[in-house]
Protein backbone atom coordinates (compact mmCIF):
# COMPACT_ATOMS: atom_id res chain seq x y z
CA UNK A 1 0.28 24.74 51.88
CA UNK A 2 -2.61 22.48 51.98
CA UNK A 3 -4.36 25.19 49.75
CA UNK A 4 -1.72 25.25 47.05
CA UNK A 5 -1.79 21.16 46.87
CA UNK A 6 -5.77 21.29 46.23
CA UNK A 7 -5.06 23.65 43.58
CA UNK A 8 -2.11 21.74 41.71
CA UNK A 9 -4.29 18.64 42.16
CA UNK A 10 -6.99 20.36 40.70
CA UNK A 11 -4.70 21.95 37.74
CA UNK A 12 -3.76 18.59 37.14
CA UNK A 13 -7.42 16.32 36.84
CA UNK A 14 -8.59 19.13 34.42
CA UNK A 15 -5.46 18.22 32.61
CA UNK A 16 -6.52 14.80 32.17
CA UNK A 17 -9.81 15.85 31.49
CA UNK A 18 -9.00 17.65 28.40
CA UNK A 19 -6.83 14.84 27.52
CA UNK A 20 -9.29 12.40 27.69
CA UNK A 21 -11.88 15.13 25.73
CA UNK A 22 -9.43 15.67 22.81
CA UNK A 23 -9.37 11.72 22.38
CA UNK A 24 -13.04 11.50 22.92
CA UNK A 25 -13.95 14.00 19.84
CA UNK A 26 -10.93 13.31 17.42
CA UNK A 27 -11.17 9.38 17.77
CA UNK A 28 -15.12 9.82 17.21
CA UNK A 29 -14.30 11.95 14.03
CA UNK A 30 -11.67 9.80 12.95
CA UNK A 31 -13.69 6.95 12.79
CA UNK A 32 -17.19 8.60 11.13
CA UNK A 33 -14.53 9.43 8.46
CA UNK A 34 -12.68 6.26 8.50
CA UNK A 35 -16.46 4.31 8.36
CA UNK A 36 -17.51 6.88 5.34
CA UNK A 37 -13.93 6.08 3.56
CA UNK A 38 -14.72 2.30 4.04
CA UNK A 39 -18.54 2.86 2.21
CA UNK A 40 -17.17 5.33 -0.44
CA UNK A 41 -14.79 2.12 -1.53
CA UNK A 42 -17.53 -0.51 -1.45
CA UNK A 43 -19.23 2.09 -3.90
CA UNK A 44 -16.17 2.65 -6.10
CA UNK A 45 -16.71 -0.95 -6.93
CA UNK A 46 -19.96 -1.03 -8.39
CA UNK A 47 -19.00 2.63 -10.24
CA UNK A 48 -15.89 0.57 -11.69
CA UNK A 49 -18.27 -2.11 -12.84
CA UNK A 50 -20.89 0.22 -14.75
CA UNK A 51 -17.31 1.94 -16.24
CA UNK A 52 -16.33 -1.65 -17.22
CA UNK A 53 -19.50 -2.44 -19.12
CA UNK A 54 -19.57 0.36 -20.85
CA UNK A 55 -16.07 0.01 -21.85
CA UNK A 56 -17.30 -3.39 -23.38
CA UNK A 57 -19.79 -2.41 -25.10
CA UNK A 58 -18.23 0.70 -26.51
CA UNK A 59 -15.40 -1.93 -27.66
CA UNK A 60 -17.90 -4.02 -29.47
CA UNK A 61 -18.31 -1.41 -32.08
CA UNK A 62 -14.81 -0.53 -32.57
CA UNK A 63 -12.01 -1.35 -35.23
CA UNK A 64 -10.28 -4.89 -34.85
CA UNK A 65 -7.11 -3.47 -32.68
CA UNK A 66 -8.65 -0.75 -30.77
CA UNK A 67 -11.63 -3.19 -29.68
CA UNK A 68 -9.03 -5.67 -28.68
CA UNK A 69 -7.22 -2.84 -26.16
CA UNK A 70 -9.97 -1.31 -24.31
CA UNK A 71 -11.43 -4.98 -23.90
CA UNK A 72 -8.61 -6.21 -22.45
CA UNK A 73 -8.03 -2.46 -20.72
CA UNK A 74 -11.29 -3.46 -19.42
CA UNK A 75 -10.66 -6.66 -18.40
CA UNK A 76 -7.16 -5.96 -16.38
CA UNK A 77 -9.60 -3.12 -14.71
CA UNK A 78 -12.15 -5.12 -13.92
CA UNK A 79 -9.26 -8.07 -12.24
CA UNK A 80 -8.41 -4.53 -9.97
CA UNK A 81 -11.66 -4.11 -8.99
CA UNK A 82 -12.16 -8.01 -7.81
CA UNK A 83 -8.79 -7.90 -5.88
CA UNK A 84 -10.06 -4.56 -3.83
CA UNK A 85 -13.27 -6.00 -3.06
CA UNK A 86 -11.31 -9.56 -1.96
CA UNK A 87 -8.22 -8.10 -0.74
CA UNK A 88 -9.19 -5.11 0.92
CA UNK A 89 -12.61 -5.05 2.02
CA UNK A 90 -13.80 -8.91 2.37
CA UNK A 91 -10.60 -10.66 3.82
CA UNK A 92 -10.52 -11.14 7.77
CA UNK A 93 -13.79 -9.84 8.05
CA UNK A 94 -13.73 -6.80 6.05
CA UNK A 95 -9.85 -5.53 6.76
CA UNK A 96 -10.81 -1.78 6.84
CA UNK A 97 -13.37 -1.65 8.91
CA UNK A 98 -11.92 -4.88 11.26
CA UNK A 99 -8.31 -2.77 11.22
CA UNK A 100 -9.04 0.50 11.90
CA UNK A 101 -12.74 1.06 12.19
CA UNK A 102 -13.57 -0.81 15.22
CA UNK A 103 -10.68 -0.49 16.98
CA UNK A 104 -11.57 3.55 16.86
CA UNK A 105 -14.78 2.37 17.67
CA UNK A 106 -13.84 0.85 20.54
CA UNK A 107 -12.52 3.90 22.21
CA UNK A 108 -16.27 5.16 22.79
CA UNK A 109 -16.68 2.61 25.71
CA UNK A 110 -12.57 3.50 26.99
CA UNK A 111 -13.28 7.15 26.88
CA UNK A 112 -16.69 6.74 29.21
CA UNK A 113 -14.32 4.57 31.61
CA UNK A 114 -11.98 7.05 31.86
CA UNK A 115 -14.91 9.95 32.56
CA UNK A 116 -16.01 7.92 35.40
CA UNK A 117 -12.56 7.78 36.92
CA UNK A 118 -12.60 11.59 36.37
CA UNK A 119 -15.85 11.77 38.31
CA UNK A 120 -14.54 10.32 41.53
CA UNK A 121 -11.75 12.20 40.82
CA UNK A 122 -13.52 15.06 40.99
CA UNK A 123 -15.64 14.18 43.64
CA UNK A 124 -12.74 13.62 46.20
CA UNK A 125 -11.04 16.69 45.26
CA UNK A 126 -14.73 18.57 45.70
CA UNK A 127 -14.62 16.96 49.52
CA UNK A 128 -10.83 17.76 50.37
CA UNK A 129 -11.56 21.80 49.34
CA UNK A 130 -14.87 21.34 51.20
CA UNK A 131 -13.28 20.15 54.20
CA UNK A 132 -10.28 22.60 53.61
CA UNK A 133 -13.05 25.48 53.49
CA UNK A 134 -14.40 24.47 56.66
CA UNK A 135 -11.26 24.08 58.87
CA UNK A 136 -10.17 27.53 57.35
CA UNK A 137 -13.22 29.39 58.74
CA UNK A 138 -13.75 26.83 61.73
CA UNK A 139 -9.93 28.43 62.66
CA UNK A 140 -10.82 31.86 61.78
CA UNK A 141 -14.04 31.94 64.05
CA UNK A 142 -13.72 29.40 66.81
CA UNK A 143 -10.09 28.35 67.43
CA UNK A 144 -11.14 25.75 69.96
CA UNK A 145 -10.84 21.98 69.62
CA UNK A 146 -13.56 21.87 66.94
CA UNK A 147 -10.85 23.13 64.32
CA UNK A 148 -9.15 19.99 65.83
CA UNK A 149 -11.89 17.58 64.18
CA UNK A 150 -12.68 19.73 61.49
CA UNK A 151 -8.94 19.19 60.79
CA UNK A 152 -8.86 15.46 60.92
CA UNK A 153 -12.43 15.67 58.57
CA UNK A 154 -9.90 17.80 55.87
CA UNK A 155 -6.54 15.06 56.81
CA UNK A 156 -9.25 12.03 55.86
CA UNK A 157 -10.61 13.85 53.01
CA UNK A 158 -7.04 15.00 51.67
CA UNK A 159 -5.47 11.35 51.74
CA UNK A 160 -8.86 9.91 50.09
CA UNK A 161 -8.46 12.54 47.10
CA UNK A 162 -4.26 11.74 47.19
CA UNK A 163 -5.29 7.89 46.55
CA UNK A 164 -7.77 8.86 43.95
CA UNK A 165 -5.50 11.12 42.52
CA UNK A 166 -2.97 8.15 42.29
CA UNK A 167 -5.73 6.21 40.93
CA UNK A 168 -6.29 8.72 38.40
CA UNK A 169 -2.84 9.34 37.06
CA UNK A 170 -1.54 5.88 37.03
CA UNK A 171 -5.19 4.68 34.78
CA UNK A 172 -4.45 8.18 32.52
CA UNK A 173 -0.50 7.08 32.07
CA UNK A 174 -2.11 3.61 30.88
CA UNK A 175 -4.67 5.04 28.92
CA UNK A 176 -2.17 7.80 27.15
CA UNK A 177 0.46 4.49 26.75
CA UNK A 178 -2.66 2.50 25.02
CA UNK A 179 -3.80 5.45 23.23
CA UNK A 180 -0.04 5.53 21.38
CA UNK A 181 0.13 2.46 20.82
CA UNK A 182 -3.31 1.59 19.15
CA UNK A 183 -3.16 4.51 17.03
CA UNK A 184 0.33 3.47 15.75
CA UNK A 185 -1.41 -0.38 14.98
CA UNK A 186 -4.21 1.55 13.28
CA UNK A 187 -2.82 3.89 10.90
CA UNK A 188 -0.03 0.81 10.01
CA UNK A 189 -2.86 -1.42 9.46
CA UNK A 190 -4.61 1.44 6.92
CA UNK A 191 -1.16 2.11 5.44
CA UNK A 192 -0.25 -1.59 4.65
CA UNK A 193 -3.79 -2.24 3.36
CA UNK A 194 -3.64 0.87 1.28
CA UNK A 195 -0.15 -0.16 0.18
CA UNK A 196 -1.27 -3.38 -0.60
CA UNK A 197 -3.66 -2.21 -3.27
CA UNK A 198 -1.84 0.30 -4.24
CA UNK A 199 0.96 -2.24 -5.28
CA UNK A 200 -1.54 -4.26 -7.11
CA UNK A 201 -3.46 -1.09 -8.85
CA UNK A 202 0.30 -0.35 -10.02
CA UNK A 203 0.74 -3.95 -11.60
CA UNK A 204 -2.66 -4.01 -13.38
CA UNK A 205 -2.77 -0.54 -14.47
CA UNK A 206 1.10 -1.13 -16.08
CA UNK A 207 -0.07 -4.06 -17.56
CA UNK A 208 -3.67 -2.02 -18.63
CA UNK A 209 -1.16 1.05 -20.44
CA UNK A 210 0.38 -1.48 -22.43
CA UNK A 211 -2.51 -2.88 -23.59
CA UNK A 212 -3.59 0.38 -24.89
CA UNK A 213 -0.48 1.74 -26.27
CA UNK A 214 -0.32 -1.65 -28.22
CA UNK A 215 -3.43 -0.58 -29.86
CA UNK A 216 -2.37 -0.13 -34.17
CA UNK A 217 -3.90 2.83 -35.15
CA UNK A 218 -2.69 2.85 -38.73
CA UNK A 219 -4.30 -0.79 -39.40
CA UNK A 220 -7.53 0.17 -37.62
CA UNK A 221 -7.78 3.36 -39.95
CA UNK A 222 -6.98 1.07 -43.04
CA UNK A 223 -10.06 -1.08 -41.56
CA UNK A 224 -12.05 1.99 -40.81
CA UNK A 225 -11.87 3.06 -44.73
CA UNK A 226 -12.62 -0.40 -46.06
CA UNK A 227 -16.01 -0.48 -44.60
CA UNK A 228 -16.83 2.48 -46.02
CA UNK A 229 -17.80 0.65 -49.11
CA UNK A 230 -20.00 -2.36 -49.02
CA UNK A 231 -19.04 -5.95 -50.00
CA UNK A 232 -21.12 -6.01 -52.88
CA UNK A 233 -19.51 -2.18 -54.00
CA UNK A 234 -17.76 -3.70 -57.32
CA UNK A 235 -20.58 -5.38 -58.57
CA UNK A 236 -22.85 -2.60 -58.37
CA UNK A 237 -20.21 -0.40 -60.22
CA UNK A 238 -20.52 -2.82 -62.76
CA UNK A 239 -24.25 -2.30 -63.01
CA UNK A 240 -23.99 1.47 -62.92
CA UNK A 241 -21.42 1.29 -65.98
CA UNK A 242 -23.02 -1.09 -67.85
CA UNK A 243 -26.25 1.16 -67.62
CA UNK A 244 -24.43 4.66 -68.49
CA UNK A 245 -23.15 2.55 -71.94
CA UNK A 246 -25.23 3.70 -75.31
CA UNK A 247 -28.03 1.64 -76.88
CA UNK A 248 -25.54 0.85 -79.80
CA UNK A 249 -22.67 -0.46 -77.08
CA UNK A 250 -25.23 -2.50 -75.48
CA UNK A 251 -25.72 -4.34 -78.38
CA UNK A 252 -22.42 -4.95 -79.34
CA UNK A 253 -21.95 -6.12 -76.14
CA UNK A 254 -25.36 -8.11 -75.97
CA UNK A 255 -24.10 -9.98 -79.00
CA UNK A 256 -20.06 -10.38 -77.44
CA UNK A 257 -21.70 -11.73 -74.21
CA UNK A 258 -23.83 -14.06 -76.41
CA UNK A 259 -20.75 -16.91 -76.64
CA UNK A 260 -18.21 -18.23 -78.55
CA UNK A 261 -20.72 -21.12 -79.26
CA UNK A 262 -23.07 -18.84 -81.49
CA UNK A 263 -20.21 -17.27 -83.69
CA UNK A 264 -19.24 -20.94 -84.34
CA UNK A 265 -22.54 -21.62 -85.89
CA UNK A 266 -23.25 -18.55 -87.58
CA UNK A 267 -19.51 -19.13 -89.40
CA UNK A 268 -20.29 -22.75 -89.94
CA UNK A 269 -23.96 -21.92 -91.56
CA UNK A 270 -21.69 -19.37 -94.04
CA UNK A 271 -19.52 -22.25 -94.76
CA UNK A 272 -22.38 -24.49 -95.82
CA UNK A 273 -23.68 -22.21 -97.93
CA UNK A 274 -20.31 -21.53 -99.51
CA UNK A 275 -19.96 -25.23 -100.31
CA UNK A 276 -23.76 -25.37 -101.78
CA UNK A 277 -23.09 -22.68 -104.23
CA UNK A 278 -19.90 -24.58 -104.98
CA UNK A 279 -21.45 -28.12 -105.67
CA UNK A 280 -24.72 -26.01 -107.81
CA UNK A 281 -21.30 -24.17 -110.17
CA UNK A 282 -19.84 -27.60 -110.21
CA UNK A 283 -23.17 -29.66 -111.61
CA UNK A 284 -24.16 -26.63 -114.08
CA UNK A 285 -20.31 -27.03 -115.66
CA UNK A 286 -20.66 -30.86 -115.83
CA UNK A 287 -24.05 -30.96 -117.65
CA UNK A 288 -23.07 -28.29 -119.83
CA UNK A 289 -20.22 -30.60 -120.44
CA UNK A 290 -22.56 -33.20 -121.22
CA UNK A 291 -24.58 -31.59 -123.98
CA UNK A 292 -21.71 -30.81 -125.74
């Protein structure tokens, strides 16, 4: 009887044990992942600033419309990036790793507590078989009135390991109520967080599609041909004509180009020698007239 109670207390502390083992390695890997997840995001926001520059600067060589998109694309991405690093990782003390990092954390210094309740656990259930061993073979060799003492050595040792055994179970049944409950704050906190960026990222990156759909692309091809040619391009084709004309047509033209003033004068100079001629026929008549 006594036997089959060591052994079901025994059954059961090894139970705990792995209880408290399986908390001891998943909460330990949970939060070197947790901590890594937390790092990886603090990088993702100097990564989103290099992308951001180089979105700008890209845009500063681009057509009127589709420079005005990606800048502001840029811009609404850039706003995302400020609200993760204020929202998510710097408010009450870094929410991530204050939320759910720590509080995993934590559970290094609980699981060791637990261990050492497991030790004297252990260590009065080592002393109850011990003593159980001994009556059995003090019965078996000498049935005298040592098996008397020997029995109230095993009665001792059997109650102390029943009160640790208490011990144990009632500090496990806290620990396992804790345990739910903390891991039910934690993953809520990591969800809301998540869920508040998440909501945001949603807003800006709506707001971010628009801007690019609005981008014209018929206009900015319309702009893209134009400055193909140079501002200067019809004066030069002037040049290039004028040049390709014959020595004859550049004369006639050299002489058009002269003025309106110079074909006055040359007409006027034809006129006054018109009127000269006239006024020489006139006086020849008139002294011939004369003579007569």
């Amino acid at each position: 009887m006594m036997r089959r109670t060591l052994e079901n207390r025994n059954a059961q502390t090894k139970q705990l044990q792995t209880a408290v083992s399986n908390v001891e390695k998943h909460f330990g890997e949970l939060c070197q992942i947790f901590a890594a997840y937390v790092r990886k995001t603090a990088r993702l926001r100097d990564k989103a600033d290099l992308l951001v520059n180089e979105i700008n600067a890209y845009a500063a060589t681009e057509t009127p419309h589709l420079k005005l998109g990606l800048m502001n694309f840029a811009d609404e991405f850039a706003k995302l990036q400020d609200y993760r690093q204020a929202e998510v990782l710097m408010n009450n003390d870094k929410r991530l790793e204050a939320k759910v990092v720590e509080p995993l954390k934590a559970y290094g210094t609980i699981v060791k507590m637990k261990r050492d309740d497991l030790k004297a656990t252990f260590t009065a259930r080592n002393r109850e078989a011990k003593q159980l061993t001994q009556l059995e073979r003090t019965r078996q060799r000498n049935p005298s009135d040592r098996h008397v003492i020997a029995e109230t050595e095993l009665q001792r040792a059997a109650m102390d390991a029943s009160r640790t055994s208490r011990h144990l179970e009632e500090t496990i049944n806290n620990f396992e109520r804790q345990k739910m409950k903390d891991i039910k704050t934690i993953f809520s906190e990591f969800i809301t967080i998540e869920m508040l960026f998440h909501g945001k990222a949603l807003e800006v990156y709506t707001a971010a599609y628009q801007n690019i759909q609005n981008i014209d692309e018929d206009e900015d091809l319309e702009v893209f041909r134009n400055s193909l040619y140079a501002p200067d391009y019809s004066s030069r084709l002037d040049i290039v004509r004028a040049n390709s004309k014959s020595p004859l047509q550049r004369s006639l033209s050299a002489k058009c180009v002269s003025g309106t003033g110079q074909v006055s004068t040359c007409r006027l100079r034809k006129d006054q020698q018109a009127d000269d001629d006239e006024d020489e026929e006139l006086d020849v008549t008139e002294e011939e007239n004369f003579l007569k």
